[in-house]
Protein backbone atom coordinates (compact mmCIF):
# COMPACT_ATOMS: atom_id res chain seq x y z
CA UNK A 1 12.23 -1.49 -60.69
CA UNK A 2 8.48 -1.74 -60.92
CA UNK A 3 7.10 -3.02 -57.53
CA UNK A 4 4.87 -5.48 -58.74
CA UNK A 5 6.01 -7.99 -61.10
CA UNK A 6 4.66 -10.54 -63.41
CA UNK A 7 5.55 -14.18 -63.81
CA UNK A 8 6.84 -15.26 -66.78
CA UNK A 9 9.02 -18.94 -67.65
CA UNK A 10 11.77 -18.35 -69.99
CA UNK A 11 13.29 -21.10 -71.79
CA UNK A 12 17.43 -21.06 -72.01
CA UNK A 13 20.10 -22.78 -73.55
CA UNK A 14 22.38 -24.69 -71.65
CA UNK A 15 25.08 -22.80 -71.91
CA UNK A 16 22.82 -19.68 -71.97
CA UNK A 17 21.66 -20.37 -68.65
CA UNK A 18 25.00 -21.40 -67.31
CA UNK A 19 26.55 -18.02 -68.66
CA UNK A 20 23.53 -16.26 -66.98
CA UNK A 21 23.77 -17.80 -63.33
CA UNK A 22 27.76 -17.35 -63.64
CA UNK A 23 27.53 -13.16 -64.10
CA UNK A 24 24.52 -13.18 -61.50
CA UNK A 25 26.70 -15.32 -59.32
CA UNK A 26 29.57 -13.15 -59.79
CA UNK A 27 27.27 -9.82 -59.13
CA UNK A 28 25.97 -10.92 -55.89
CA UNK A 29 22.20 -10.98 -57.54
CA UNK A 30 19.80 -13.57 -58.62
CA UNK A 31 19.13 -15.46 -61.43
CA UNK A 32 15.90 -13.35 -61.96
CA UNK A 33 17.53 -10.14 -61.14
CA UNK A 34 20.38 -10.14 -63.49
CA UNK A 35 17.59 -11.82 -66.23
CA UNK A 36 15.19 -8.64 -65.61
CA UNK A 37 18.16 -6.11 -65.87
CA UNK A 38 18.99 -7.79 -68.91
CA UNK A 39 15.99 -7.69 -70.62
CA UNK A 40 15.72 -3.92 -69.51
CA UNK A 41 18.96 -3.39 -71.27
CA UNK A 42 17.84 -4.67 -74.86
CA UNK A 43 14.73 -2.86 -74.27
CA UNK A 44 16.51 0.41 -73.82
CA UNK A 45 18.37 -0.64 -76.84
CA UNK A 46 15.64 -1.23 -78.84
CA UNK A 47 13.97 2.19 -77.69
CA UNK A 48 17.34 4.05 -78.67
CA UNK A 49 17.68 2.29 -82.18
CA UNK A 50 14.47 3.03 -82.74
CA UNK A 51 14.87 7.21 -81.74
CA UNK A 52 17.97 7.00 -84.00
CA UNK A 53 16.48 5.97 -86.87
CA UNK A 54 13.28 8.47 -86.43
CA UNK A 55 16.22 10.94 -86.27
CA UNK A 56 18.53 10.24 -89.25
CA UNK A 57 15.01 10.00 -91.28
CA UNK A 58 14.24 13.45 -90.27
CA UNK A 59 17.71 14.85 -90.63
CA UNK A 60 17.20 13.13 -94.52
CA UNK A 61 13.78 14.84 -95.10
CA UNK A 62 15.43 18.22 -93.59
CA UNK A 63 18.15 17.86 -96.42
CA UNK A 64 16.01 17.15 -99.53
CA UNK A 65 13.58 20.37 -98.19
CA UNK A 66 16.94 22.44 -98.16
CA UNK A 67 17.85 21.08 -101.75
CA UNK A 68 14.34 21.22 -102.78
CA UNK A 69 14.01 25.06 -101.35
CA UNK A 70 17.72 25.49 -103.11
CA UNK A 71 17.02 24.22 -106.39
CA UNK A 72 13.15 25.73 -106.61
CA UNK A 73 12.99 28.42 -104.34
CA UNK A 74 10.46 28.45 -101.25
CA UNK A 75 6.38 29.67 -101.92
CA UNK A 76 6.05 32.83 -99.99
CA UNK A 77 2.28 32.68 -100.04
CA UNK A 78 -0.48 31.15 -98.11
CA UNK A 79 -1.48 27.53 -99.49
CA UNK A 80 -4.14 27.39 -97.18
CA UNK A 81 -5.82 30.57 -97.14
CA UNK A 82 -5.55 30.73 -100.66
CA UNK A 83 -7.31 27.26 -101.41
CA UNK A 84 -9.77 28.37 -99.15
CA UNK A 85 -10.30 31.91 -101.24
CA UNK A 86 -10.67 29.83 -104.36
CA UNK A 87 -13.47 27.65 -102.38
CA UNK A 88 -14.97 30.24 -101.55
CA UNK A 89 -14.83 32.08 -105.10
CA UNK A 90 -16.01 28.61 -106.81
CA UNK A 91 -19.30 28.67 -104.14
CA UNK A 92 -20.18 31.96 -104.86
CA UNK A 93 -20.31 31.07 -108.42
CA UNK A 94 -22.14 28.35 -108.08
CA UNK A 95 -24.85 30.30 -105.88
CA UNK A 96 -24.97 32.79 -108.82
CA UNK A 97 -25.64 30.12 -111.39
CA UNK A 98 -28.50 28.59 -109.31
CA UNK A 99 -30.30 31.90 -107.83
């Protein structure tokens, strides 16, 4: 837990609040405790949702490049190198028209 902490009022349900104090209560903690732990919880949550979702998207994108590569075969050149030859080729011609 993060040794220094920051203030902040919450506003509960009834029964909310009741539940809340009951499991702290019954944990030996308080109120505030079993409120932070909580809120840790459904940030981890949250967090891991989050990672899972990053994952299955790049699991999809991994399995339309393997039909893509599958249905059209995979470029065996150099994109970049060759854009940059062409560059270069256009320049020269360019100098060569103007000197």
């Amino acid at each position: 837990m993060a040794t220094q902490l920051i203030r902040a009022q919450v506003m509960l349900d009834p029964e909310d609040y009741r539940r809340l104090q009951a499991l702290a209560n019954e944990a030996g903690k308080s109120l505030s405790e079993t409120l932070r732990e909580a809120v840790l919880r459904f940030l981890d949550e949250q967090e891991r949702q989050k990672q899972e979702q990053l994952r299955k998207a790049l699991a999809e994108m991994r399995q339309i490049r393997e039909q893509n590569a599958t249905r059209y075969g995979v470029y065996k050149g150099d994109l970049v190198n060759e854009a940059r030859e062409e560059r270069e080729r256009q320049m020269e011609d360019v100098w060569k028209q103007w000197s």
